[in-house]
PDB file of N, CA and C in Angstrom:
ATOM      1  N   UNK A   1     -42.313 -36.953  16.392  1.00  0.00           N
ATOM      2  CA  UNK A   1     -43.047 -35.961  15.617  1.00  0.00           C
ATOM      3  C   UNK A   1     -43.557 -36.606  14.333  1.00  0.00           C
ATOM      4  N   UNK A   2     -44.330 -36.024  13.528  1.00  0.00           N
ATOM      5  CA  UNK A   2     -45.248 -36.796  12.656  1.00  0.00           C
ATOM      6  C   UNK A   2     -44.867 -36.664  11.720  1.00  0.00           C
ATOM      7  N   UNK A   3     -44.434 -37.234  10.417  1.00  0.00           N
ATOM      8  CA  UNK A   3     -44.087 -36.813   9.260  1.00  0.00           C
ATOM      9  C   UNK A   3     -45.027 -35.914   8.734  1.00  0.00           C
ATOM     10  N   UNK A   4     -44.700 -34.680   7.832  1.00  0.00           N
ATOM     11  CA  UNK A   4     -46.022 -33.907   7.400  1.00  0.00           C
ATOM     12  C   UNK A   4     -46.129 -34.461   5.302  1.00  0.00           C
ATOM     13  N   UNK A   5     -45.105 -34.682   5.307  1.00  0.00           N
ATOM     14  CA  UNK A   5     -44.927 -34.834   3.962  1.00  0.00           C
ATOM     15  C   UNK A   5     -45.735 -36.179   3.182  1.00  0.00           C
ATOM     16  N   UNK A   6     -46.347 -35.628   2.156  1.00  0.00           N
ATOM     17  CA  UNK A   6     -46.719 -36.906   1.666  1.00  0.00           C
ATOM     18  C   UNK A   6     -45.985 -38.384   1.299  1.00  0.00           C
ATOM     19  N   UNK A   7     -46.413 -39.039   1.409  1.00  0.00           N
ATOM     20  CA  UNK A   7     -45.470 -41.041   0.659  1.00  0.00           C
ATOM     21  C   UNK A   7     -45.015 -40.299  -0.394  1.00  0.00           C
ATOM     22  N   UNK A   8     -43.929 -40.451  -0.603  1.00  0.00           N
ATOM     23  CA  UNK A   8     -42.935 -40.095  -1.929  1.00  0.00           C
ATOM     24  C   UNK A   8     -43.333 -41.412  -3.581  1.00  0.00           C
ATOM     25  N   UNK A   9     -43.742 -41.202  -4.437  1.00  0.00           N
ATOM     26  CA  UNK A   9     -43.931 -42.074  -5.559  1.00  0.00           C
ATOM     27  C   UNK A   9     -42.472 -43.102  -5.942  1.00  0.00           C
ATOM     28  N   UNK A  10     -42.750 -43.931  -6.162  1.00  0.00           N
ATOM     29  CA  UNK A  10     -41.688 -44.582  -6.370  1.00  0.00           C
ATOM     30  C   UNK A  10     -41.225 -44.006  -8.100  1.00  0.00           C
ATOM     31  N   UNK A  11     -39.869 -43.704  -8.639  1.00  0.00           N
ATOM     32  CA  UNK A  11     -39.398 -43.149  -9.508  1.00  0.00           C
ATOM     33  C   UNK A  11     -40.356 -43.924 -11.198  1.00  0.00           C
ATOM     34  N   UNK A  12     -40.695 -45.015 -10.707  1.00  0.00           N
ATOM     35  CA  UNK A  12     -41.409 -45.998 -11.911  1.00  0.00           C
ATOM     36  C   UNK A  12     -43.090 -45.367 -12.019  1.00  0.00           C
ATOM     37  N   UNK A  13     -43.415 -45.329 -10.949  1.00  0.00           N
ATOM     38  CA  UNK A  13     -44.471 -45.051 -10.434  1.00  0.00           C
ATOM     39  C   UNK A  13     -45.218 -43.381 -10.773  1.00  0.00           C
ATOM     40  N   UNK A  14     -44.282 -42.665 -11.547  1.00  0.00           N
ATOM     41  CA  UNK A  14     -44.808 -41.209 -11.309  1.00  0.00           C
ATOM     42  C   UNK A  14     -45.022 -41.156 -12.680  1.00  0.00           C
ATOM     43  N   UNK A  15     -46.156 -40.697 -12.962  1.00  0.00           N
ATOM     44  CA  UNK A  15     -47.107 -40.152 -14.555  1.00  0.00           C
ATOM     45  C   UNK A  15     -46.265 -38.816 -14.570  1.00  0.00           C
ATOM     46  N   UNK A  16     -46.711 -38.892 -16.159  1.00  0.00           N
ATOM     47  CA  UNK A  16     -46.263 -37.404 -16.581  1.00  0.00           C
ATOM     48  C   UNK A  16     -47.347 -37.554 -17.625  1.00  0.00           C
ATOM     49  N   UNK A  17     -47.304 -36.130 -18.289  1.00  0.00           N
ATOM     50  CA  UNK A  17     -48.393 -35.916 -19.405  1.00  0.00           C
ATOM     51  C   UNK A  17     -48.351 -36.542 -20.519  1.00  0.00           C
ATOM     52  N   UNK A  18     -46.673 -37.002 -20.941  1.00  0.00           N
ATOM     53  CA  UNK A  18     -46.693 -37.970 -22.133  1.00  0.00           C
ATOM     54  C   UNK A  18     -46.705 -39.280 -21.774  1.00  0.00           C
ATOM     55  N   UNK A  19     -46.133 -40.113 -20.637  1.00  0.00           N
ATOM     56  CA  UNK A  19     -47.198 -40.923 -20.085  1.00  0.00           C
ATOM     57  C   UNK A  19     -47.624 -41.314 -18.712  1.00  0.00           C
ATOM     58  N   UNK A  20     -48.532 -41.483 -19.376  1.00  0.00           N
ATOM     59  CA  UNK A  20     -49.789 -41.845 -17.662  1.00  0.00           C
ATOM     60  C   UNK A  20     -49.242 -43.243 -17.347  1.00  0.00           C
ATOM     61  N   UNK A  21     -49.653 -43.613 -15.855  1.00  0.00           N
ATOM     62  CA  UNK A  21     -49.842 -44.662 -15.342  1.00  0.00           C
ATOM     63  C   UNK A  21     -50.205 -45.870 -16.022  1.00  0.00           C
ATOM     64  N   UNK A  22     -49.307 -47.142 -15.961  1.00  0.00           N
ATOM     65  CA  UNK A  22     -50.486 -48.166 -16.485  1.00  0.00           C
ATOM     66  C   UNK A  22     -51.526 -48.559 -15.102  1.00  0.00           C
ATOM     67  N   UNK A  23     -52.145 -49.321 -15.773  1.00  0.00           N
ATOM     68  CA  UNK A  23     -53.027 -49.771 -14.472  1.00  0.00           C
ATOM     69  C   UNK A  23     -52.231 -50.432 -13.276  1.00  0.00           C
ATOM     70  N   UNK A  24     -51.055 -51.658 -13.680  1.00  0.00           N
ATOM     71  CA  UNK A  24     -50.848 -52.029 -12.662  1.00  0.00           C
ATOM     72  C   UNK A  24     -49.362 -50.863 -11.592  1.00  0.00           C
ATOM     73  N   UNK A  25     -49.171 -49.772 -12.181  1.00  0.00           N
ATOM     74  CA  UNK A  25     -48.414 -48.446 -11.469  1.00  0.00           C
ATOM     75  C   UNK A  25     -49.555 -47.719 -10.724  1.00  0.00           C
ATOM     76  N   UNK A  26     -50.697 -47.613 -11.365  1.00  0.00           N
ATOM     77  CA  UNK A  26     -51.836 -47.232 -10.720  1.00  0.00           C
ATOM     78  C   UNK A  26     -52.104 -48.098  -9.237  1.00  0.00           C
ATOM     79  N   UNK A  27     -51.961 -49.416  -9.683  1.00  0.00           N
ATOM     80  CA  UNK A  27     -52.712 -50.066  -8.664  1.00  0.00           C
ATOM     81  C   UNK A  27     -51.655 -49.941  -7.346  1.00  0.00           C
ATOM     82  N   UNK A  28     -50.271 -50.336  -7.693  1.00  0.00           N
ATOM     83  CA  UNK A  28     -49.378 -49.890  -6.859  1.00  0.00           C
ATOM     84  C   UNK A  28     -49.123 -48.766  -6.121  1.00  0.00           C
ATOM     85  N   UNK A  29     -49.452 -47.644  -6.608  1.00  0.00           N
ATOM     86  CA  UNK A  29     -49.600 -46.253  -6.209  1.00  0.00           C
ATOM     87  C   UNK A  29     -50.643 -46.369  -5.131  1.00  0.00           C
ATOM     88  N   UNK A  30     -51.255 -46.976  -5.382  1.00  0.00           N
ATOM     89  CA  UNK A  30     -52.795 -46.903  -4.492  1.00  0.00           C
ATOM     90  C   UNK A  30     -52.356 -47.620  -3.363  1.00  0.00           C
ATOM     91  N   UNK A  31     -51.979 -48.932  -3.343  1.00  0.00           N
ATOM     92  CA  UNK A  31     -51.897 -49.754  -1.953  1.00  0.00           C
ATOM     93  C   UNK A  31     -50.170 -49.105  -1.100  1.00  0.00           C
ATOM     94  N   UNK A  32     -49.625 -48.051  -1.898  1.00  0.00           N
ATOM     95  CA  UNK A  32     -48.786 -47.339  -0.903  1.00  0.00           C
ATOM     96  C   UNK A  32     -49.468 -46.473  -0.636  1.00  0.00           C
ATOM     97  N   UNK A  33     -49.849 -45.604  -0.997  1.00  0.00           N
ATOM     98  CA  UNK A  33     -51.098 -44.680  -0.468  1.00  0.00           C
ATOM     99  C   UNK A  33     -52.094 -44.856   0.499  1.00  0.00           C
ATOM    100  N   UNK A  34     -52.775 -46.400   0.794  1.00  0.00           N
ATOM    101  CA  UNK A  34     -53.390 -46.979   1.508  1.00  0.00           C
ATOM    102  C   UNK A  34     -52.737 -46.919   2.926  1.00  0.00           C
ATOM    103  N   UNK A  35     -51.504 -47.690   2.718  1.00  0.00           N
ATOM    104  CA  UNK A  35     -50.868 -47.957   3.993  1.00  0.00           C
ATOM    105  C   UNK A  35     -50.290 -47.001   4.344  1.00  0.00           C
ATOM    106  N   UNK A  36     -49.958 -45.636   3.609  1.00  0.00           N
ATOM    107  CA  UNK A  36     -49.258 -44.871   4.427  1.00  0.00           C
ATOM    108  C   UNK A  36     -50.361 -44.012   5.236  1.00  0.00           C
ATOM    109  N   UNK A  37     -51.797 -43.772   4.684  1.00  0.00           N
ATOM    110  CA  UNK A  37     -52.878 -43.610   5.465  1.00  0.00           C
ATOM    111  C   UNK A  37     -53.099 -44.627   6.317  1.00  0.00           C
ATOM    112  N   UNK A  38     -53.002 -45.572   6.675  1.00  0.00           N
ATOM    113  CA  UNK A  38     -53.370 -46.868   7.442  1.00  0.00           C
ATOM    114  C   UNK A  38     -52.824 -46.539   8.560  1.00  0.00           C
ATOM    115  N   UNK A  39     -51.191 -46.285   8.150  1.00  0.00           N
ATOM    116  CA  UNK A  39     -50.268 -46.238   9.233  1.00  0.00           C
ATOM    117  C   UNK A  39     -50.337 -45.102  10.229  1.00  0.00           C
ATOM    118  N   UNK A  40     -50.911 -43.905   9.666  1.00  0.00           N
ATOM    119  CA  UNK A  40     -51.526 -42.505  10.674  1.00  0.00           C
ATOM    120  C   UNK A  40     -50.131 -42.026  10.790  1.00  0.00           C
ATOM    121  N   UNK A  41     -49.045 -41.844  10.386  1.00  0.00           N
ATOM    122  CA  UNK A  41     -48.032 -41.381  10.271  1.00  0.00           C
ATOM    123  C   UNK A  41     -47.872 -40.122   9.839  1.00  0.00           C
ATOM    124  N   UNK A  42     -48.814 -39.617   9.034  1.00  0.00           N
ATOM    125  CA  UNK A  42     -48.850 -38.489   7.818  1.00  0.00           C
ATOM    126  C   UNK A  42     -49.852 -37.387   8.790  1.00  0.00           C
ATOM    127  N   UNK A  43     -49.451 -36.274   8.676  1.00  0.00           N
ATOM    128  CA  UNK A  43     -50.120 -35.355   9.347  1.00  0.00           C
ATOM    129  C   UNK A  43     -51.013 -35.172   8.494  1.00  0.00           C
ATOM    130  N   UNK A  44     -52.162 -33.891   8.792  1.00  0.00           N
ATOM    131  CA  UNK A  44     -53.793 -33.642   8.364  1.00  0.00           C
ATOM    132  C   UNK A  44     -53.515 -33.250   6.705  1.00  0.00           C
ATOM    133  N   UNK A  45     -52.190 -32.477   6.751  1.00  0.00           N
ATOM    134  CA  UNK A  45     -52.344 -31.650   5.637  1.00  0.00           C
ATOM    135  C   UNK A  45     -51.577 -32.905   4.401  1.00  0.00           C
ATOM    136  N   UNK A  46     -50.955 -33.721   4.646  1.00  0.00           N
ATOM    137  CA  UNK A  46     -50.437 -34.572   4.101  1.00  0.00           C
ATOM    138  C   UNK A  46     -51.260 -35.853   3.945  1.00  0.00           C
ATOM    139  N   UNK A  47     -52.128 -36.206   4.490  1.00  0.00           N
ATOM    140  CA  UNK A  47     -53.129 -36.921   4.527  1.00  0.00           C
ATOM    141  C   UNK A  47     -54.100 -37.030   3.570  1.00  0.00           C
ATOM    142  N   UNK A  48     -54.640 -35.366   3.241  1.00  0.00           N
ATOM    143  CA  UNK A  48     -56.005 -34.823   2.766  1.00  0.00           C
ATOM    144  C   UNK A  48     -54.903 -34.783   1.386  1.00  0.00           C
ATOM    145  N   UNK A  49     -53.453 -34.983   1.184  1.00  0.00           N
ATOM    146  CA  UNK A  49     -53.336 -34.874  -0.279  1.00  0.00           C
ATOM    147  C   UNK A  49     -53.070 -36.107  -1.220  1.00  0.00           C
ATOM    148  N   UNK A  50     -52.975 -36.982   0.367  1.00  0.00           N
ATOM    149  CA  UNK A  50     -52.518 -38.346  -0.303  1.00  0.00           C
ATOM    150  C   UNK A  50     -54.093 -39.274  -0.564  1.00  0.00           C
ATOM    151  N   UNK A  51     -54.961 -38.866   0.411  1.00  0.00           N
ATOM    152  CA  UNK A  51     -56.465 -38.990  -0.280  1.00  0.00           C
ATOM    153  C   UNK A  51     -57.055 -38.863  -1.309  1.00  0.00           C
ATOM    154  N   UNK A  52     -56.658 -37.595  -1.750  1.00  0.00           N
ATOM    155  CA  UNK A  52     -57.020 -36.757  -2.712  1.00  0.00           C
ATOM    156  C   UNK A  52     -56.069 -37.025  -4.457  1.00  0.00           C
ATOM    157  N   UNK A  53     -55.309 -37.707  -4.230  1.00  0.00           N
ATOM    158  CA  UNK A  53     -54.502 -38.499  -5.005  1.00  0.00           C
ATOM    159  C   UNK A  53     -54.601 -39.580  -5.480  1.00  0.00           C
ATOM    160  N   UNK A  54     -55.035 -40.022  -4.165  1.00  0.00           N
ATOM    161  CA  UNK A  54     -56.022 -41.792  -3.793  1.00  0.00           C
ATOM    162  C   UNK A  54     -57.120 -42.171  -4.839  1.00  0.00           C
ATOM    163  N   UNK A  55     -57.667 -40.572  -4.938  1.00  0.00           N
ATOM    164  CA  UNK A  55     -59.523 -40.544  -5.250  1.00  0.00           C
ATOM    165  C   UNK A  55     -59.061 -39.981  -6.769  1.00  0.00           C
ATOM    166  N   UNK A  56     -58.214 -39.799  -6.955  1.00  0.00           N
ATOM    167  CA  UNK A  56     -57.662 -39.267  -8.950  1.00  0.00           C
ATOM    168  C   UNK A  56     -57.086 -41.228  -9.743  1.00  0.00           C
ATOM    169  N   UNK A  57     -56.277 -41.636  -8.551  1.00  0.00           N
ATOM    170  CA  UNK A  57     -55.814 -42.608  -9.443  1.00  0.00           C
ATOM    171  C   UNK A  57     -57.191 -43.869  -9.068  1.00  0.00           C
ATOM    172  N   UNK A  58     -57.930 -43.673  -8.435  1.00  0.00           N
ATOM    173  CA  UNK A  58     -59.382 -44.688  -8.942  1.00  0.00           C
ATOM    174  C   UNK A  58     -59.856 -44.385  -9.373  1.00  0.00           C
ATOM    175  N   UNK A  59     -60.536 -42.545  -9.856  1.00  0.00           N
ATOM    176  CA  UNK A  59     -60.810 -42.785 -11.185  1.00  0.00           C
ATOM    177  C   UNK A  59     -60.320 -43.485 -12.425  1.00  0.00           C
ATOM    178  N   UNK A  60     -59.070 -42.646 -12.385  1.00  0.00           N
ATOM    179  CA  UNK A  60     -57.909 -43.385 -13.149  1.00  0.00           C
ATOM    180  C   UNK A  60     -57.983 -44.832 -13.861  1.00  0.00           C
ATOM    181  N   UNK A  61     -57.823 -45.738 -12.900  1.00  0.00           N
ATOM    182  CA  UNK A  61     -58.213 -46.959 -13.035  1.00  0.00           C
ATOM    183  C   UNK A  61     -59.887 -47.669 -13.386  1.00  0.00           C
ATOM    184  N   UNK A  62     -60.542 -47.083 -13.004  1.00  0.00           N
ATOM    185  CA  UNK A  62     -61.829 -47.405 -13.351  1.00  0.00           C
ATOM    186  C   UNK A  62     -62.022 -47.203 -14.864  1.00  0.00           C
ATOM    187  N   UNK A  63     -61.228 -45.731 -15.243  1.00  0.00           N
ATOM    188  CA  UNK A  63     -62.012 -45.756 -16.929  1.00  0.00           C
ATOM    189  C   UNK A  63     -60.542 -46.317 -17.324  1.00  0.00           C
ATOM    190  N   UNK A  64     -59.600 -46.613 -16.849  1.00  0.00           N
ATOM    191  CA  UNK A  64     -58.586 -48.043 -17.774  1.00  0.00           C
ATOM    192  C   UNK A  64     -59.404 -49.215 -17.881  1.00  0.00           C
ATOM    193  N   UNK A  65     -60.132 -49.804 -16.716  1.00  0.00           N
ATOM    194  CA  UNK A  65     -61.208 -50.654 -16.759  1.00  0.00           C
ATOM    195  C   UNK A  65     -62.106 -50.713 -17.579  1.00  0.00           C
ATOM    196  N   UNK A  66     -63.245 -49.794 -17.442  1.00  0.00           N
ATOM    197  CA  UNK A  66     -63.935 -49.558 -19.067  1.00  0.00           C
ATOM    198  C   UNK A  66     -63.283 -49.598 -20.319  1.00  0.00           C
ATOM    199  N   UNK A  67     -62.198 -49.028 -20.666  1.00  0.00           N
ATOM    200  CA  UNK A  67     -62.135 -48.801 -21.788  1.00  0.00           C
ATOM    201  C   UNK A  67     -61.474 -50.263 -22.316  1.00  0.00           C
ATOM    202  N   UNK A  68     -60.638 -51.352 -21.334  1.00  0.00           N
ATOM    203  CA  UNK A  68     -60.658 -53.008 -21.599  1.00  0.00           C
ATOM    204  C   UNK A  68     -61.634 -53.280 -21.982  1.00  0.00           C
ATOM    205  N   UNK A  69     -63.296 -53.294 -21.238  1.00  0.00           N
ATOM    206  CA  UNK A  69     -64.460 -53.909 -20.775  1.00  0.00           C
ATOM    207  C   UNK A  69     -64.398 -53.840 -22.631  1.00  0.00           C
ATOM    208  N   UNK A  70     -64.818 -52.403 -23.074  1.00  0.00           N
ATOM    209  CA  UNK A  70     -65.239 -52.491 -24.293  1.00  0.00           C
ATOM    210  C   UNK A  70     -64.321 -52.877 -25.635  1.00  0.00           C
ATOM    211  N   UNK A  71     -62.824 -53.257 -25.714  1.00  0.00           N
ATOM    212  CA  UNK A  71     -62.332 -54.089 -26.326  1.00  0.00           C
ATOM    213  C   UNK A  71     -62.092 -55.495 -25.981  1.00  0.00           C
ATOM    214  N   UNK A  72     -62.737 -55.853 -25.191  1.00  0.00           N
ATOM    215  CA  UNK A  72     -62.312 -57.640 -24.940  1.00  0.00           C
ATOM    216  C   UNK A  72     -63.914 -58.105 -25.513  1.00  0.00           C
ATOM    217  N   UNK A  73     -63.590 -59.048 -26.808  1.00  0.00           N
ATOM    218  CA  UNK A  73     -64.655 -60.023 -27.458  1.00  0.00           C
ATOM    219  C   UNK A  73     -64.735 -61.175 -26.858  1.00  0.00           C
ATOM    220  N   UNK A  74     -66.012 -61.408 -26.567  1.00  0.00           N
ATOM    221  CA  UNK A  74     -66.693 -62.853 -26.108  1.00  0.00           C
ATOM    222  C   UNK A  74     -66.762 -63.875 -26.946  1.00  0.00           C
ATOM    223  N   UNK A  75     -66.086 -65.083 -26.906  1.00  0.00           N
ATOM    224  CA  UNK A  75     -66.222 -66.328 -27.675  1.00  0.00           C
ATOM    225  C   UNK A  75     -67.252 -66.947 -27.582  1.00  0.00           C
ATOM    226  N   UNK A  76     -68.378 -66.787 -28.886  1.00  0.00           N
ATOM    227  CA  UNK A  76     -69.555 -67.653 -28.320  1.00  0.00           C
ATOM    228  C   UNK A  76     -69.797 -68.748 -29.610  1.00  0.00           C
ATOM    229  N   UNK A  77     -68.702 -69.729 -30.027  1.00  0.00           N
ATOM    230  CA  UNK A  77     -68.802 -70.363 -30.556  1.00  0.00           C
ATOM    231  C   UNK A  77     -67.947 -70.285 -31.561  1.00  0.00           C
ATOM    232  N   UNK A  78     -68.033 -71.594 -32.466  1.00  0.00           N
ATOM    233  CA  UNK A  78     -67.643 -71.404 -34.019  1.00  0.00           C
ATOM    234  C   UNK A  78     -68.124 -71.915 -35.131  1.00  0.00           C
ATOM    235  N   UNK A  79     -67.464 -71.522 -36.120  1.00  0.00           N
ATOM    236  CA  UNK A  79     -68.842 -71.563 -37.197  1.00  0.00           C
ATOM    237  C   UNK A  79     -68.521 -73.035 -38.184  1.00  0.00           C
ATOM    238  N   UNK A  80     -68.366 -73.599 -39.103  1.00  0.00           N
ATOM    239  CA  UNK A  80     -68.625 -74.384 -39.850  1.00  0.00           C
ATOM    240  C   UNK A  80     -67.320 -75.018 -40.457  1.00  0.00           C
ATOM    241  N   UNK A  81     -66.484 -73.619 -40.453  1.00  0.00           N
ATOM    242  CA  UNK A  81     -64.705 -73.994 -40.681  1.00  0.00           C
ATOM    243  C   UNK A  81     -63.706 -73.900 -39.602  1.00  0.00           C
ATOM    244  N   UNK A  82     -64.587 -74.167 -38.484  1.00  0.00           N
ATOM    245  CA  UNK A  82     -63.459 -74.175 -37.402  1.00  0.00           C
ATOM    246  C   UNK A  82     -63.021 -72.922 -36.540  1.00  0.00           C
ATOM    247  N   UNK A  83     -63.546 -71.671 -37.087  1.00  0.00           N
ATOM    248  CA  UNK A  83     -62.688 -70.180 -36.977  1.00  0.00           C
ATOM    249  C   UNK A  83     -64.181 -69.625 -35.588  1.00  0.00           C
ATOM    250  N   UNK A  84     -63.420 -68.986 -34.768  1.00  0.00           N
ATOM    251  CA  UNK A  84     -64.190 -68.480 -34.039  1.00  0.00           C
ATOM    252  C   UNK A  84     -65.147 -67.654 -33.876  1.00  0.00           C
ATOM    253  N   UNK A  85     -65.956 -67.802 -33.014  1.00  0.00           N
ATOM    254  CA  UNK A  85     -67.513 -66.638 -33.386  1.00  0.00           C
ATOM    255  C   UNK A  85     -67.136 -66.054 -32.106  1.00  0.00           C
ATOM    256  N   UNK A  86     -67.314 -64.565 -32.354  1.00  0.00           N
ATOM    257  CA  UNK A  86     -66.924 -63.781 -31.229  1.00  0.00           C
ATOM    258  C   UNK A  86     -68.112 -62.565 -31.229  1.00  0.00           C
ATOM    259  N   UNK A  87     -68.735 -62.149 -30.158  1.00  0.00           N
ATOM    260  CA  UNK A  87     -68.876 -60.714 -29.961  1.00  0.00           C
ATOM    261  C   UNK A  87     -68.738 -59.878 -29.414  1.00  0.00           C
ATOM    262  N   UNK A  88     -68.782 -58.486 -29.536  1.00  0.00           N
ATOM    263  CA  UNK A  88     -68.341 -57.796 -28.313  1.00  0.00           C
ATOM    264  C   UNK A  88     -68.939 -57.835 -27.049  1.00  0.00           C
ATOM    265  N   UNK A  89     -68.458 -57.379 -26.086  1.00  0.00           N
ATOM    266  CA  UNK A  89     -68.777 -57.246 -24.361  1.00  0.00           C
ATOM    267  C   UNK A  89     -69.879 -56.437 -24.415  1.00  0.00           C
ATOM    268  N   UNK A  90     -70.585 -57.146 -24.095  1.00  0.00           N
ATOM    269  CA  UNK A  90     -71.959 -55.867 -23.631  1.00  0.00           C
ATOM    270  C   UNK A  90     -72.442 -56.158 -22.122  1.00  0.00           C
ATOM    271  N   UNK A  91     -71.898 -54.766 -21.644  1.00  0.00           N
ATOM    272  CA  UNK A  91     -72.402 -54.409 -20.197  1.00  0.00           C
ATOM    273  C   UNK A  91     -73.682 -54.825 -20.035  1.00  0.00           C
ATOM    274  N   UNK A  92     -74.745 -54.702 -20.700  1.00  0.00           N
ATOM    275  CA  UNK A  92     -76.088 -54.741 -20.421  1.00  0.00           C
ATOM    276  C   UNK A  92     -76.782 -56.223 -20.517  1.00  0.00           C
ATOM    277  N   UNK A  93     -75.631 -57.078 -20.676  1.00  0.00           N
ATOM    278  CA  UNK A  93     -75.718 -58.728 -20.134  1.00  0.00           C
ATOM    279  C   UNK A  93     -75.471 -58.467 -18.495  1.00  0.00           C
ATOM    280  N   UNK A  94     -74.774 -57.668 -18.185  1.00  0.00           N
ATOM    281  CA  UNK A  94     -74.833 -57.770 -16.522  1.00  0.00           C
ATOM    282  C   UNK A  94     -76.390 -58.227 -15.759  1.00  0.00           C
ATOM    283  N   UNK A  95     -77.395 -58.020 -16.329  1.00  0.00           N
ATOM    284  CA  UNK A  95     -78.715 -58.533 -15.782  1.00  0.00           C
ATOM    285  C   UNK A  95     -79.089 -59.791 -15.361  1.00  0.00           C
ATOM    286  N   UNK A  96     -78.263 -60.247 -16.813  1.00  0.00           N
ATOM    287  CA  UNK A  96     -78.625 -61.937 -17.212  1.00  0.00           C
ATOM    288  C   UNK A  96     -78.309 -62.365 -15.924  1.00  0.00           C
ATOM    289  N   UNK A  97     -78.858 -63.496 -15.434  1.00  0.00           N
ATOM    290  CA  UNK A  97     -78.461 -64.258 -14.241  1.00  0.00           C
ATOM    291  C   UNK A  97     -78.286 -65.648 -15.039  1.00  0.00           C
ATOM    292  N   UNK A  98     -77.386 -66.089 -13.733  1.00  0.00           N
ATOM    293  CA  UNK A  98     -76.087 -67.527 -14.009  1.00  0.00           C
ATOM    294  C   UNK A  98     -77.169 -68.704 -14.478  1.00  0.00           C
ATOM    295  N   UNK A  99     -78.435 -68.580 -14.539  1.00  0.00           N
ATOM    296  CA  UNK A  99     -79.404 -69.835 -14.752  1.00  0.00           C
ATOM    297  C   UNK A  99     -79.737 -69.441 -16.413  1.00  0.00           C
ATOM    298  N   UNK A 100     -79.632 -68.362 -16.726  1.00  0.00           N
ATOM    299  CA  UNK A 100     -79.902 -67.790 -17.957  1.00  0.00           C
ATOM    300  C   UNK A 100     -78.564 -68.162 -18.917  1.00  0.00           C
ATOM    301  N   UNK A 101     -77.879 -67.584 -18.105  1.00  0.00           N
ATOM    302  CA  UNK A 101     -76.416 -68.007 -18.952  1.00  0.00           C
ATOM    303  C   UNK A 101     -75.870 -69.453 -19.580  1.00  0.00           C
ATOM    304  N   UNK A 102     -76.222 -70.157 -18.406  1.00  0.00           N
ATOM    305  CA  UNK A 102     -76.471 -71.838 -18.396  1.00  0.00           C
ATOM    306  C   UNK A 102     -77.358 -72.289 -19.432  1.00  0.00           C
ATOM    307  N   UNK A 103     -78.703 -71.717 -19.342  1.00  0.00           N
ATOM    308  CA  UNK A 103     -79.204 -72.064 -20.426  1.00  0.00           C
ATOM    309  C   UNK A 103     -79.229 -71.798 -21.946  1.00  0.00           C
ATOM    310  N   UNK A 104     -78.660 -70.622 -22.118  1.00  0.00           N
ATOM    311  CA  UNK A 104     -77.959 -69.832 -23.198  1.00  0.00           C
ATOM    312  C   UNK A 104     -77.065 -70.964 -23.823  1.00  0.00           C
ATOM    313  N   UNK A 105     -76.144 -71.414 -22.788  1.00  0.00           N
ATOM    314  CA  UNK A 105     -74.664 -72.311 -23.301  1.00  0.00           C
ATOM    315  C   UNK A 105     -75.008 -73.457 -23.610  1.00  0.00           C
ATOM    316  N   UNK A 106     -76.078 -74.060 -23.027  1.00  0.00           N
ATOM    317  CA  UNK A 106     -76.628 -75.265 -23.199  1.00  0.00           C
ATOM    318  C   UNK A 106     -77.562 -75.266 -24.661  1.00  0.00           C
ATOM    319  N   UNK A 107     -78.071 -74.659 -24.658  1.00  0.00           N
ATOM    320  CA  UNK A 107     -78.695 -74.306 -26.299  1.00  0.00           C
ATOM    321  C   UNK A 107     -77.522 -74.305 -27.309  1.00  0.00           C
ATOM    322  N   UNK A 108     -76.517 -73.203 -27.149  1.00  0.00           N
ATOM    323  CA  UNK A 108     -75.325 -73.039 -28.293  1.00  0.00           C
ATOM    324  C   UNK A 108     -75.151 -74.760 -28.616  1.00  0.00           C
ATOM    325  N   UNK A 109     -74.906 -75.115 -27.220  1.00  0.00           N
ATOM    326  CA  UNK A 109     -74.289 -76.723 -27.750  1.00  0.00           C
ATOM    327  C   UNK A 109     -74.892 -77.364 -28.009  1.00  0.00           C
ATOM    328  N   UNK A 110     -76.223 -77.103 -27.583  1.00  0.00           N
ATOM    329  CA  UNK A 110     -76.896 -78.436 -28.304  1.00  0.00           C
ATOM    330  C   UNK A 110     -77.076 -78.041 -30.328  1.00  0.00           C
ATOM    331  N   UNK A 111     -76.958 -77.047 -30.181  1.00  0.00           N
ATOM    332  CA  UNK A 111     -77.278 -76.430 -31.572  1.00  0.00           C
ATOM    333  C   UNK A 111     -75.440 -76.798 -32.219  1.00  0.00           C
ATOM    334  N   UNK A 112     -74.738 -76.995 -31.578  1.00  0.00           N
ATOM    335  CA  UNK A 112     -73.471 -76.922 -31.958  1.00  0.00           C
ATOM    336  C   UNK A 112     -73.283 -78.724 -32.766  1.00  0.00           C
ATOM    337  N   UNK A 113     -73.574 -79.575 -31.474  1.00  0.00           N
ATOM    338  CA  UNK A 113     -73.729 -80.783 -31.786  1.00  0.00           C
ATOM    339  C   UNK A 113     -74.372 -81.248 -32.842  1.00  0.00           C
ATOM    340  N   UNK A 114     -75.686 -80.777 -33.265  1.00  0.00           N
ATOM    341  CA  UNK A 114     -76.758 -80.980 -34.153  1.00  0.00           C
ATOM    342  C   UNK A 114     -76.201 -80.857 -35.453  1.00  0.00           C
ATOM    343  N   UNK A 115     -75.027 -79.972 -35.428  1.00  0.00           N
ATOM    344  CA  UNK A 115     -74.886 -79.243 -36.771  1.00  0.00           C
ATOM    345  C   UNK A 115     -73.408 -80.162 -37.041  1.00  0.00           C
ATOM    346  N   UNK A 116     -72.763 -81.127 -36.131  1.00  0.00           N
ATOM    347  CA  UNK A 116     -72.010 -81.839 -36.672  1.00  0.00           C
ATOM    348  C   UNK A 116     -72.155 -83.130 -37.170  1.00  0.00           C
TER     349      UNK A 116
END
């Protein structure tokens, strides 16, 4: 007979309102969730909740993702005393292509060299 009950959370693994998931309890949550759908073990009604659970903790994880994206600074050099030049992540470099980037880095340094 089929189990009807959903995959049980592992005791580490279960959010509460004061705190949520980190990402990597998130991510764990998810690949038991995966396989216990994989495995077809879980009846319809247990299925559609462990899906539906599935589809909360990737949101979940996606805006933990964003909200890294926009605190991690890019090292794009340094300045005159040694100390690093940084700026923030900007999504809207996603366009740039890898020949652009190349040439971007290749400029910094040649401009880097010049100036020593």
């Amino acid at each position: 007979m089929a189990n009807t009950s959903p995959p049980e959370p592992p005791p580490e693994a279960t959010a509460t309102p004061e705190a949520p998931l980190s990402f990597e309890q998130t991510l764990e949550r998810l690949v038991q969730l995966v396989r216990s759908l994989e495995e077809g073990r879980l009846g319809v009604d247990a299925s559609l909740r462990a899906y539906e659970e599935g589809v909360r903790l990737l949101r979940n994880g996606h805006t933990q993702l964003r909200e890294v994206e926009h605190r991690v600074e890019l090292l794009t050099g340094v300045d005159e005393n040694g100390q690093p030049l940084t700026t923030g992540f900007d999504e809207s470099n996603d366009d740039v292509t890898l020949e652009e980037k190349a040439r971007d880095r290749a400029k910094r340094r040649s401009i880097d060299d010049d100036s020593m």
